[in-house]
PDB file of N, CA and C in Angstrom:
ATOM      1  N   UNK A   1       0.850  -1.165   0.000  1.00  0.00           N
ATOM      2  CA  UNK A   1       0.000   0.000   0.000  1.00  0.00           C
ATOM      3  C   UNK A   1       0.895   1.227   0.000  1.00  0.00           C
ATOM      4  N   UNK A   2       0.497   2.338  -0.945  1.00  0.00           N
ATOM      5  CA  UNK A   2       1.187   3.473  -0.841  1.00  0.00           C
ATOM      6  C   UNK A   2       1.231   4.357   0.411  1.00  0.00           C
ATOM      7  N   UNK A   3       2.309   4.758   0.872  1.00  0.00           N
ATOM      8  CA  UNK A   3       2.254   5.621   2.023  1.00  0.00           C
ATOM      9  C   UNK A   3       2.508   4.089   3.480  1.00  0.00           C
ATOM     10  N   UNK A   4       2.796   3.178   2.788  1.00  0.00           N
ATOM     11  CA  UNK A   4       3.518   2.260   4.138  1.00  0.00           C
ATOM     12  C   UNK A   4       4.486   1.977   4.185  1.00  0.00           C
ATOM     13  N   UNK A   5       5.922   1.678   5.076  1.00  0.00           N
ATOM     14  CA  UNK A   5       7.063   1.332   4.739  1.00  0.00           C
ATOM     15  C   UNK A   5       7.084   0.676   5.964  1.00  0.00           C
ATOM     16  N   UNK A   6       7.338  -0.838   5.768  1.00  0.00           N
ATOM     17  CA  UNK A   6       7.888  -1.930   6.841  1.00  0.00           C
ATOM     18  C   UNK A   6       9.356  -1.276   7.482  1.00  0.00           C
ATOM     19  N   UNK A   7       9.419  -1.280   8.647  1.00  0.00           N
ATOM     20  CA  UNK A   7       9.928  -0.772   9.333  1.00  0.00           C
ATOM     21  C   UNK A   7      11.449  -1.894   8.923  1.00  0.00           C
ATOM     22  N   UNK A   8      11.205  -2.715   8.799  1.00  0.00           N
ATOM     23  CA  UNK A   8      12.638  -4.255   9.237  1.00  0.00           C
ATOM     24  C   UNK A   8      12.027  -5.540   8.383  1.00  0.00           C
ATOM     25  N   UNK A   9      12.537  -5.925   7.798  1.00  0.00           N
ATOM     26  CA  UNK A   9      12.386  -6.890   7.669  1.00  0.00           C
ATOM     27  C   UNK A   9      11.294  -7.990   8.329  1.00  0.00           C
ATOM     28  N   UNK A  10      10.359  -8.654   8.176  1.00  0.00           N
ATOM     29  CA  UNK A  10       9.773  -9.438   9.144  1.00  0.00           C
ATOM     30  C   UNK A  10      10.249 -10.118   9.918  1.00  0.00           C
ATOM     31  N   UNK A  11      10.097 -10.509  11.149  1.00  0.00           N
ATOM     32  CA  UNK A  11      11.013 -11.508  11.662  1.00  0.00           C
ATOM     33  C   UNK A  11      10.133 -12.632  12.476  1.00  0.00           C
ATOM     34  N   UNK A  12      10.644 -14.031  12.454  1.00  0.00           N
ATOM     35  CA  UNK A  12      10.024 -15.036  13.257  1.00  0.00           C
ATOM     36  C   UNK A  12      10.184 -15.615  14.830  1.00  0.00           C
ATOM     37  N   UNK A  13       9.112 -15.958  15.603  1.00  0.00           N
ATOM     38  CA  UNK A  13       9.667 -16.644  16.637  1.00  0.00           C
ATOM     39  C   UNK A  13       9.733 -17.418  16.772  1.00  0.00           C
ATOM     40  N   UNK A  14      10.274 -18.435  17.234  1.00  0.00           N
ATOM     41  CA  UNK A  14       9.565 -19.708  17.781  1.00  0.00           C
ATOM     42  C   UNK A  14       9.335 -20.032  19.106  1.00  0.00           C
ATOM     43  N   UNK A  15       8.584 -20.271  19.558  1.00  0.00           N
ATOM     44  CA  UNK A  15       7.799 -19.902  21.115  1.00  0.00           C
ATOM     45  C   UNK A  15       6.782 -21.298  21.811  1.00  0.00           C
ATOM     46  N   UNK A  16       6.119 -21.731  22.738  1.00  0.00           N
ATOM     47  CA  UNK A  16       5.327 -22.565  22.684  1.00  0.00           C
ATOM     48  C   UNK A  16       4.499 -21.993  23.550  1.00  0.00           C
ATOM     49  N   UNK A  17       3.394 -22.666  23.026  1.00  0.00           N
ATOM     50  CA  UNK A  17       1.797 -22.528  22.974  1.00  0.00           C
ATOM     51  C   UNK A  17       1.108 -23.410  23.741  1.00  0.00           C
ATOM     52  N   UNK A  18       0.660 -23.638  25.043  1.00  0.00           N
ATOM     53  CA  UNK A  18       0.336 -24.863  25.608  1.00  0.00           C
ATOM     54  C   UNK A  18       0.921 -26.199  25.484  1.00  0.00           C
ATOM     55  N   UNK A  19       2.464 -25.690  25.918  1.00  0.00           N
ATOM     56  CA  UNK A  19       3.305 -27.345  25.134  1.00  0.00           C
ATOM     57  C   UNK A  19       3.444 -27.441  24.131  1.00  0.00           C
ATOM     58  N   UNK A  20       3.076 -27.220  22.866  1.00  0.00           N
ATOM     59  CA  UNK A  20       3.243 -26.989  21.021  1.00  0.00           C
ATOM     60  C   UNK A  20       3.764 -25.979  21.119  1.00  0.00           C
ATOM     61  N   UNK A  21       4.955 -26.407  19.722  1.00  0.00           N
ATOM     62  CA  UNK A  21       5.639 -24.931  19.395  1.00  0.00           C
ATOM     63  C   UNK A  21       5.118 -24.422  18.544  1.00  0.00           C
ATOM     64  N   UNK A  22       5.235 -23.485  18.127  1.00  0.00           N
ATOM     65  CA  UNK A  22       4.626 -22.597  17.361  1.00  0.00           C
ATOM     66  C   UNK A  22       5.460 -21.421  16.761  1.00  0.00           C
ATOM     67  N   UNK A  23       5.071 -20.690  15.909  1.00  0.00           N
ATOM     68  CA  UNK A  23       5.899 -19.451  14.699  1.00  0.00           C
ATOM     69  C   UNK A  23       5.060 -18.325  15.078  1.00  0.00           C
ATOM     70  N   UNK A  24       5.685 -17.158  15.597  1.00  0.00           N
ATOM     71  CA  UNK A  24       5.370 -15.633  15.425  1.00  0.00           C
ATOM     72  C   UNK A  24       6.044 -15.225  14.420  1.00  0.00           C
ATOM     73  N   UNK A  25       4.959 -14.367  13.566  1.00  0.00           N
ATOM     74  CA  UNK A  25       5.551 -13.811  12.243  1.00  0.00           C
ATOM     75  C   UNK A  25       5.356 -12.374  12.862  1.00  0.00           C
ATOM     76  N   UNK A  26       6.213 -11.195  13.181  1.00  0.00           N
ATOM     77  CA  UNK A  26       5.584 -10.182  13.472  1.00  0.00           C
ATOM     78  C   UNK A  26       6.369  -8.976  12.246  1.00  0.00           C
ATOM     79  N   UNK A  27       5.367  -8.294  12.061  1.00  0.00           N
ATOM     80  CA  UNK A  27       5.685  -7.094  11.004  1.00  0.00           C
ATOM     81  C   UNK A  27       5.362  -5.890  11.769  1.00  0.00           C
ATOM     82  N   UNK A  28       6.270  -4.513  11.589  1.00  0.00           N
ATOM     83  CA  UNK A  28       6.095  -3.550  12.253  1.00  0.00           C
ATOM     84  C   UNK A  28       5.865  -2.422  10.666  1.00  0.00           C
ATOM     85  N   UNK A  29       5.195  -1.726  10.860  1.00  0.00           N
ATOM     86  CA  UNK A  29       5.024  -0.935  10.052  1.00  0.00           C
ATOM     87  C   UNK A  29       4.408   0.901   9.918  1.00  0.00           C
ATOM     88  N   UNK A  30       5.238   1.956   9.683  1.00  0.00           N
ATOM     89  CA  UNK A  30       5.321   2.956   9.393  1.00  0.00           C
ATOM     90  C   UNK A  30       4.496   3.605   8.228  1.00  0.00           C
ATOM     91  N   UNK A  31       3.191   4.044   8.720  1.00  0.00           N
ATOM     92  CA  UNK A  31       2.528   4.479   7.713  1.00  0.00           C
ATOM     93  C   UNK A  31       2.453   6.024   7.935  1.00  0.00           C
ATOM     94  N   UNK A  32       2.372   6.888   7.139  1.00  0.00           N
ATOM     95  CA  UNK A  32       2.563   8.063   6.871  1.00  0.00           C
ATOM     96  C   UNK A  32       1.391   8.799   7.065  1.00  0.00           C
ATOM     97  N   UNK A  33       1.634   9.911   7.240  1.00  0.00           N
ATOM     98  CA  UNK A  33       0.394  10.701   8.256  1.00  0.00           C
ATOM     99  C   UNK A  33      -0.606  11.123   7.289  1.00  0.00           C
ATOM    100  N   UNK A  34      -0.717  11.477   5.882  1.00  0.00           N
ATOM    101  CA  UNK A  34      -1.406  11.458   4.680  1.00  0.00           C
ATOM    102  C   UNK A  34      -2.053  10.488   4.066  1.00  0.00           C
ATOM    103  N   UNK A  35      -1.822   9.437   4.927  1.00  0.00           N
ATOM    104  CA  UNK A  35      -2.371   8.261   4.371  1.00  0.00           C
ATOM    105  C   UNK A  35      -4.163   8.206   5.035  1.00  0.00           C
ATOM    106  N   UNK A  36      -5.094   7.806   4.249  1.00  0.00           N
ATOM    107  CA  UNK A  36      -6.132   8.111   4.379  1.00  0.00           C
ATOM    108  C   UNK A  36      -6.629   7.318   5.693  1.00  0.00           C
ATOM    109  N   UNK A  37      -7.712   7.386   6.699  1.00  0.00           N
ATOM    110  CA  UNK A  37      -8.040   6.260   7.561  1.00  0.00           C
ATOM    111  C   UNK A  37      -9.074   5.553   7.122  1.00  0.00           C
ATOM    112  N   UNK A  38      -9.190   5.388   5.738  1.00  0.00           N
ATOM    113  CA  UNK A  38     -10.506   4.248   4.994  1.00  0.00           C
ATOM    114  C   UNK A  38      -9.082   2.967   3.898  1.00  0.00           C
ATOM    115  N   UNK A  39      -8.126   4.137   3.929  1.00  0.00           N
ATOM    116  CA  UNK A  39      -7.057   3.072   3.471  1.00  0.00           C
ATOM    117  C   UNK A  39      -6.386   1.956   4.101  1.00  0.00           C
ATOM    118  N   UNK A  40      -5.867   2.717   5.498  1.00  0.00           N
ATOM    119  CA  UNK A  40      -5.438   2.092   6.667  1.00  0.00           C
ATOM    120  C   UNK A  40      -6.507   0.827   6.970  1.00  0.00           C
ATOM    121  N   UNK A  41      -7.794   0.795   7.431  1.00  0.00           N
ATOM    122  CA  UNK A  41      -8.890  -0.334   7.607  1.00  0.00           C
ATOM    123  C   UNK A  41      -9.181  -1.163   6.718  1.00  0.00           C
ATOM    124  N   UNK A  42      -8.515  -0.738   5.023  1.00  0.00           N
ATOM    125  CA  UNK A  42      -8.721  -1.400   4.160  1.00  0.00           C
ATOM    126  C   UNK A  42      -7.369  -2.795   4.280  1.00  0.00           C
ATOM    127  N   UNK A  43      -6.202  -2.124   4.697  1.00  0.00           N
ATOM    128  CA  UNK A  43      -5.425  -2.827   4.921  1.00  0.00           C
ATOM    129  C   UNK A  43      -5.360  -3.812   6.149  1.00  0.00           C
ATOM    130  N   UNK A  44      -6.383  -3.140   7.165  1.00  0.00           N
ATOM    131  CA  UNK A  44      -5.947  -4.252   8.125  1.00  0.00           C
ATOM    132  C   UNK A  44      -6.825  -5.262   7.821  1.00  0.00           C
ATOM    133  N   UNK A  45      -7.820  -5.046   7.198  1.00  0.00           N
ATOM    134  CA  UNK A  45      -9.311  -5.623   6.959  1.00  0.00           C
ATOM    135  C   UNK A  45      -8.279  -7.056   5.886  1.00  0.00           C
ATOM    136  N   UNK A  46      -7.762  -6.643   5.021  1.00  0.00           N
ATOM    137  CA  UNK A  46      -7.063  -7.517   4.253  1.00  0.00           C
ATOM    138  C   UNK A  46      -6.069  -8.177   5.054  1.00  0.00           C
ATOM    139  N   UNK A  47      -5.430  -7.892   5.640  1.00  0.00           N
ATOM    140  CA  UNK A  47      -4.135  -8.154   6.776  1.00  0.00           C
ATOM    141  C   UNK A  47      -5.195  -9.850   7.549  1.00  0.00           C
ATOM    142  N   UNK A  48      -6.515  -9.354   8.163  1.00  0.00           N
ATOM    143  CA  UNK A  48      -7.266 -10.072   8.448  1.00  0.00           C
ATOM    144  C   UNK A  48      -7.506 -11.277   7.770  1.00  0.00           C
ATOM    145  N   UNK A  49      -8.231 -11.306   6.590  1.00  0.00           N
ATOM    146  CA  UNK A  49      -8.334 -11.713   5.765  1.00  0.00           C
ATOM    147  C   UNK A  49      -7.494 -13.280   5.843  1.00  0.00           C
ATOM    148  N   UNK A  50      -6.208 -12.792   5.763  1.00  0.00           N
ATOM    149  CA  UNK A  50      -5.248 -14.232   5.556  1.00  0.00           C
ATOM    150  C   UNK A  50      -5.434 -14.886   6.728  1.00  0.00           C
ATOM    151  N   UNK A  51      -6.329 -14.691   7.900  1.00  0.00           N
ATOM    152  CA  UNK A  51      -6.501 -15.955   8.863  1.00  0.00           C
ATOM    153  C   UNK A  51      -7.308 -16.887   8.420  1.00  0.00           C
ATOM    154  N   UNK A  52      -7.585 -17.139   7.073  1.00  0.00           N
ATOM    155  CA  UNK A  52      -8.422 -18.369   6.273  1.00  0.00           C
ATOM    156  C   UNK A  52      -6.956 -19.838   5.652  1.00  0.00           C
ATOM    157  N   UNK A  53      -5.848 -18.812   5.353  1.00  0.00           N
ATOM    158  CA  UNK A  53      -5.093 -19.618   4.884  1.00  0.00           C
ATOM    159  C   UNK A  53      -4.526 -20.775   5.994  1.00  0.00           C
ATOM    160  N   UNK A  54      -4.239 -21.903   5.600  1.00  0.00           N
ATOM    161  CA  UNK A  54      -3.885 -23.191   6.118  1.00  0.00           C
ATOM    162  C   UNK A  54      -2.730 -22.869   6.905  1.00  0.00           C
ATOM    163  N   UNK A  55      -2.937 -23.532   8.327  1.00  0.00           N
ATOM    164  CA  UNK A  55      -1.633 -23.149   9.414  1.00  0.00           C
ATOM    165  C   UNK A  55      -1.613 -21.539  10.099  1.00  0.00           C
ATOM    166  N   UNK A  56      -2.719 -21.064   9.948  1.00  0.00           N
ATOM    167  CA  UNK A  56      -2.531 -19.811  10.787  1.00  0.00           C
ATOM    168  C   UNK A  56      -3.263 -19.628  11.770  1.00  0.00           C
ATOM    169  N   UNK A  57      -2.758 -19.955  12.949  1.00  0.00           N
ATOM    170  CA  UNK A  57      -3.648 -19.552  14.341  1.00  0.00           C
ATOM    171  C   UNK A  57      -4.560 -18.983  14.455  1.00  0.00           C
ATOM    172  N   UNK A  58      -3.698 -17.703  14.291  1.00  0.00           N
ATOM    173  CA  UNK A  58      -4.279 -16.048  15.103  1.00  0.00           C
ATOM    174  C   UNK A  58      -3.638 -15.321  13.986  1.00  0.00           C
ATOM    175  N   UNK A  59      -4.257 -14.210  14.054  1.00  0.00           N
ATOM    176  CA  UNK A  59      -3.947 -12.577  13.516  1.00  0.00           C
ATOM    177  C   UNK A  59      -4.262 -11.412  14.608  1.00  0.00           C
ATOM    178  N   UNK A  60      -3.283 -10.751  14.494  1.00  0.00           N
ATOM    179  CA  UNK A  60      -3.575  -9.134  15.160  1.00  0.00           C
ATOM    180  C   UNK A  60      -2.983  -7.728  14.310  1.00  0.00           C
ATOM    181  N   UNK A  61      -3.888  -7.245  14.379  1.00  0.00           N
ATOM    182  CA  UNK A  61      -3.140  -6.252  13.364  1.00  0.00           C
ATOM    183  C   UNK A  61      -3.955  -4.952  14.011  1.00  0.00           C
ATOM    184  N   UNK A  62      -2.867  -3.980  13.998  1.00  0.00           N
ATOM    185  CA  UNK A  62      -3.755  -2.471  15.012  1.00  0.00           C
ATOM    186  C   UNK A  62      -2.695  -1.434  14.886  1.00  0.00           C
ATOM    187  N   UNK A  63      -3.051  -0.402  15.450  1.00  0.00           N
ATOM    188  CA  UNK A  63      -2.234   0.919  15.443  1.00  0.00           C
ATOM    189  C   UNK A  63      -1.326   0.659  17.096  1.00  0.00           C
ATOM    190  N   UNK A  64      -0.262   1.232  17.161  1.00  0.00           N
ATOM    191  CA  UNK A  64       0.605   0.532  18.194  1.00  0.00           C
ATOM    192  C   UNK A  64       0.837   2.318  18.829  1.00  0.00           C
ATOM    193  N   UNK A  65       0.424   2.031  20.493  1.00  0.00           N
ATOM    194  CA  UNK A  65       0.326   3.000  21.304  1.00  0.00           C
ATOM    195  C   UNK A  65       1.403   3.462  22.506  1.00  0.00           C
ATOM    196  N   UNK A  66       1.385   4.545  22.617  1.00  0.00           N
ATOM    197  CA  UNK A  66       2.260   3.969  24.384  1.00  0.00           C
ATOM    198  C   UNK A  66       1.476   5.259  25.480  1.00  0.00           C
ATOM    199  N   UNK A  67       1.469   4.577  26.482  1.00  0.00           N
ATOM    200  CA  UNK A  67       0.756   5.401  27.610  1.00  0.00           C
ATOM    201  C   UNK A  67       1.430   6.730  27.932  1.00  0.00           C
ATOM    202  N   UNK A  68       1.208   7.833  28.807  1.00  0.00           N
ATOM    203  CA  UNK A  68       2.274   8.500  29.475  1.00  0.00           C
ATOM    204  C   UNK A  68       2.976   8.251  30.121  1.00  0.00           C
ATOM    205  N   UNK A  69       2.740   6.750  31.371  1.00  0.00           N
ATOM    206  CA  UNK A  69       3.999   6.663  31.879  1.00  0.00           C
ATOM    207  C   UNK A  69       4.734   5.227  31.257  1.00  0.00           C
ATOM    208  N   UNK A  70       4.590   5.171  30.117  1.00  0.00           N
ATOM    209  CA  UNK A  70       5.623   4.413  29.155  1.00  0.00           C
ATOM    210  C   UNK A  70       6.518   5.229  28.767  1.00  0.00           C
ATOM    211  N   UNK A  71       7.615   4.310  28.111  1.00  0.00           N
ATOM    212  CA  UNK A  71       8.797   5.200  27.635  1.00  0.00           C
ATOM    213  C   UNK A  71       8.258   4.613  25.865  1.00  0.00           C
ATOM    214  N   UNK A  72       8.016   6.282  25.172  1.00  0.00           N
ATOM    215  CA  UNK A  72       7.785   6.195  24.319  1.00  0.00           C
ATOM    216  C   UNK A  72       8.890   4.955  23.055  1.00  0.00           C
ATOM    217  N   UNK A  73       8.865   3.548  22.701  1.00  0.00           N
ATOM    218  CA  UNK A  73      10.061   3.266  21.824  1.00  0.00           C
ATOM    219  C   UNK A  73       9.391   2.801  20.919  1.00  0.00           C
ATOM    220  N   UNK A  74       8.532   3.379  19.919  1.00  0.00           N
ATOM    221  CA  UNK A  74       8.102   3.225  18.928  1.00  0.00           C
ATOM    222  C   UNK A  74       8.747   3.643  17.815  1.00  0.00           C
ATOM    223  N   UNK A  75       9.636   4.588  18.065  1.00  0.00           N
ATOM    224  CA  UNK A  75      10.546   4.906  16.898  1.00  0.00           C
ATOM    225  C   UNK A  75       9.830   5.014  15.282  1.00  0.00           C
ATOM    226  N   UNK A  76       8.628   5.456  15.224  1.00  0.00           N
ATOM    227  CA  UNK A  76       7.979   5.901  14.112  1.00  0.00           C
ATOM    228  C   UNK A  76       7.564   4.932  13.704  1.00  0.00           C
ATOM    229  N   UNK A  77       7.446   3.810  14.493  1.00  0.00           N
ATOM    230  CA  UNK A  77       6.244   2.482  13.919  1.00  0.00           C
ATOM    231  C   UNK A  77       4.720   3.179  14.120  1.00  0.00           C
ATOM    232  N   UNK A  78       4.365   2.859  13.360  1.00  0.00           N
ATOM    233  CA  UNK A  78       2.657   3.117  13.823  1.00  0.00           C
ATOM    234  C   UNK A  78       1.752   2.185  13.730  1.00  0.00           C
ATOM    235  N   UNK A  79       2.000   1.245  13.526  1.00  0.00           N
ATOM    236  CA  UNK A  79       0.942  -0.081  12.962  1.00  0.00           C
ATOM    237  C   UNK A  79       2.194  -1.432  13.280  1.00  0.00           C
ATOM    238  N   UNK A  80       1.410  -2.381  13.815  1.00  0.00           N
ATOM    239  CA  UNK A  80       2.186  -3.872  13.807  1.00  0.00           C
ATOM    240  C   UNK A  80       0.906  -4.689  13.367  1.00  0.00           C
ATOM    241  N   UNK A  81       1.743  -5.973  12.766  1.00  0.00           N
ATOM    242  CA  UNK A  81       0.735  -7.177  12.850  1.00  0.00           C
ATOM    243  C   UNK A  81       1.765  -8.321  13.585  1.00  0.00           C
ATOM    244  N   UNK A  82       1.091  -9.366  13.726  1.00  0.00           N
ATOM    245  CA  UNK A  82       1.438 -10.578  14.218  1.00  0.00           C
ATOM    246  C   UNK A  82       0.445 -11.917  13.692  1.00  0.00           C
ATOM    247  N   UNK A  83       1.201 -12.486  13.203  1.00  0.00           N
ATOM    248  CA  UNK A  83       0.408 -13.810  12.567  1.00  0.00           C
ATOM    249  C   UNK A  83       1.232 -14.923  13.538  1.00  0.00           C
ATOM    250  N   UNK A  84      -0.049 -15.698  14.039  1.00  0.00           N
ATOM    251  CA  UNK A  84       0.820 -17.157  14.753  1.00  0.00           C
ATOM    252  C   UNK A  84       0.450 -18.314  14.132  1.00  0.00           C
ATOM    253  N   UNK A  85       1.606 -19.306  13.760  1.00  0.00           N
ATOM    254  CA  UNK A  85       0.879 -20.315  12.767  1.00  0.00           C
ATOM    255  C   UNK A  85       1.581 -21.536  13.706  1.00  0.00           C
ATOM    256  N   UNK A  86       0.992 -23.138  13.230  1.00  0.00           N
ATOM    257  CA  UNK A  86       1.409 -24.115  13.830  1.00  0.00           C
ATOM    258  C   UNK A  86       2.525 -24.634  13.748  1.00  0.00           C
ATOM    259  N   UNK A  87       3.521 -24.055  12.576  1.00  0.00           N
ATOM    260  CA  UNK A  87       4.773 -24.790  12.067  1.00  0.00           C
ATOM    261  C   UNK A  87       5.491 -23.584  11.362  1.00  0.00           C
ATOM    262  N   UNK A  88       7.014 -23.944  11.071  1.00  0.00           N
ATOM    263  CA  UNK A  88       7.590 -23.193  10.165  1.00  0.00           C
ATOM    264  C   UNK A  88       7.014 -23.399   8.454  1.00  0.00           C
ATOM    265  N   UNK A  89       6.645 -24.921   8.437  1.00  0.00           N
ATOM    266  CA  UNK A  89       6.332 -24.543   6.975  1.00  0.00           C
ATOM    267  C   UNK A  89       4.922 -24.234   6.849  1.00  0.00           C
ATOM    268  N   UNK A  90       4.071 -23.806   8.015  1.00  0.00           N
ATOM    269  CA  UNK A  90       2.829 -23.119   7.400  1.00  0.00           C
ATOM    270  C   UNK A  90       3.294 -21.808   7.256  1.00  0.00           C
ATOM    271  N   UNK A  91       4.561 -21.342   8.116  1.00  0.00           N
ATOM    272  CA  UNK A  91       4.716 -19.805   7.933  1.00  0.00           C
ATOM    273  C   UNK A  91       5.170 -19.753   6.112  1.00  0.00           C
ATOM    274  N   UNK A  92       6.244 -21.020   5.816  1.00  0.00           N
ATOM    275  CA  UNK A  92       6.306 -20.821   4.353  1.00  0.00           C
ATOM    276  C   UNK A  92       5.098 -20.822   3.401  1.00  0.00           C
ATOM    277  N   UNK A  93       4.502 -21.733   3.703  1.00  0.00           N
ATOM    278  CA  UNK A  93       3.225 -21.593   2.811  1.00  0.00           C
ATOM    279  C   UNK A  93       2.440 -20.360   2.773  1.00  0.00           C
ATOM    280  N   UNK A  94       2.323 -19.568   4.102  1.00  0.00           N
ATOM    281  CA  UNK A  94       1.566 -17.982   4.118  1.00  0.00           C
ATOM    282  C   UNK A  94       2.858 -17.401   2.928  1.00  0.00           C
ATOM    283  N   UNK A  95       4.191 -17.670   3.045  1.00  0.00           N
ATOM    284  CA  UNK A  95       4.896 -16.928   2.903  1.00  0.00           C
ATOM    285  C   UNK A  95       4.356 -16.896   0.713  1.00  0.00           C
ATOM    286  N   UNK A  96       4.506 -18.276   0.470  1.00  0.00           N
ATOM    287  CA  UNK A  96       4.479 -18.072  -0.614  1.00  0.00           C
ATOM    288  C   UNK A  96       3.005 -17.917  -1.715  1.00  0.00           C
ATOM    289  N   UNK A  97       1.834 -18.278  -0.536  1.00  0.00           N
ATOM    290  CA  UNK A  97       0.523 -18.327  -1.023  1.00  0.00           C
ATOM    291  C   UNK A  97      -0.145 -16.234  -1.875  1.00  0.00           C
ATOM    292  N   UNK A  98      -0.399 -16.650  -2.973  1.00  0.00           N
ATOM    293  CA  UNK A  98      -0.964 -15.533  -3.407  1.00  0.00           C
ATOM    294  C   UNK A  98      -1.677 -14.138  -2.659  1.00  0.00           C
ATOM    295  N   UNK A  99      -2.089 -14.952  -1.883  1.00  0.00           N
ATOM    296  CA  UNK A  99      -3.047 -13.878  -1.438  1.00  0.00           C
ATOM    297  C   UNK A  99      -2.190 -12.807  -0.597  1.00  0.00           C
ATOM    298  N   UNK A 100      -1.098 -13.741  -0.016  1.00  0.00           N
ATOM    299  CA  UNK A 100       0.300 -12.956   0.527  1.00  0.00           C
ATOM    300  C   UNK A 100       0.614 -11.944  -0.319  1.00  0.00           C
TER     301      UNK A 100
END
């Protein structure tokens, strides 16, 4: 989408989940203050979307905040997602499936 720039590269975890391990895919992302807020919902709405594809837990996708008595370290992220899937190769399969 125009007016977004991924902050880093995506990066994975591997973590466990009630005893199962499991893959955090998390994306941080920098969207620009001109960017419309029917564009932004369009994207998370799609972001959403891919919790149909095979091997994906969960999705979260939102505007990323910090309180006053947080220490602001957002560093010009404004938006994250997080996809959790059951395996590394469902994260490949999100990775290489179209709708990606």
């Amino acid at each position: 989408m125009k007016g977004v720039k991924r902050d880093d590269e995506a990066g994975a975890i591997e973590s466990k989940m009630a005893g199962q391990k499991v893959i955090d895919h998390v994306v941080l992302l920098k969207v620009r203050d001109d960017v419309a807020e029917e564009d932004i919902e369009r994207m998370r709405q799609g972001v959403l979307g891919l919790r149909t594809l095979p091997g994906v837990l969960t999705i979260t996708v939102g505007k990323t905040f910090a309180e006053e008595w947080m220490p602001d370290r957002r560093n010009g992220v404004t938006h994250s997602l997080s996809v959790r899937f059951v395996s590394k190769d469902a994260l490949k399969v999100y990775q290489d499936h179209p709708m990606h």
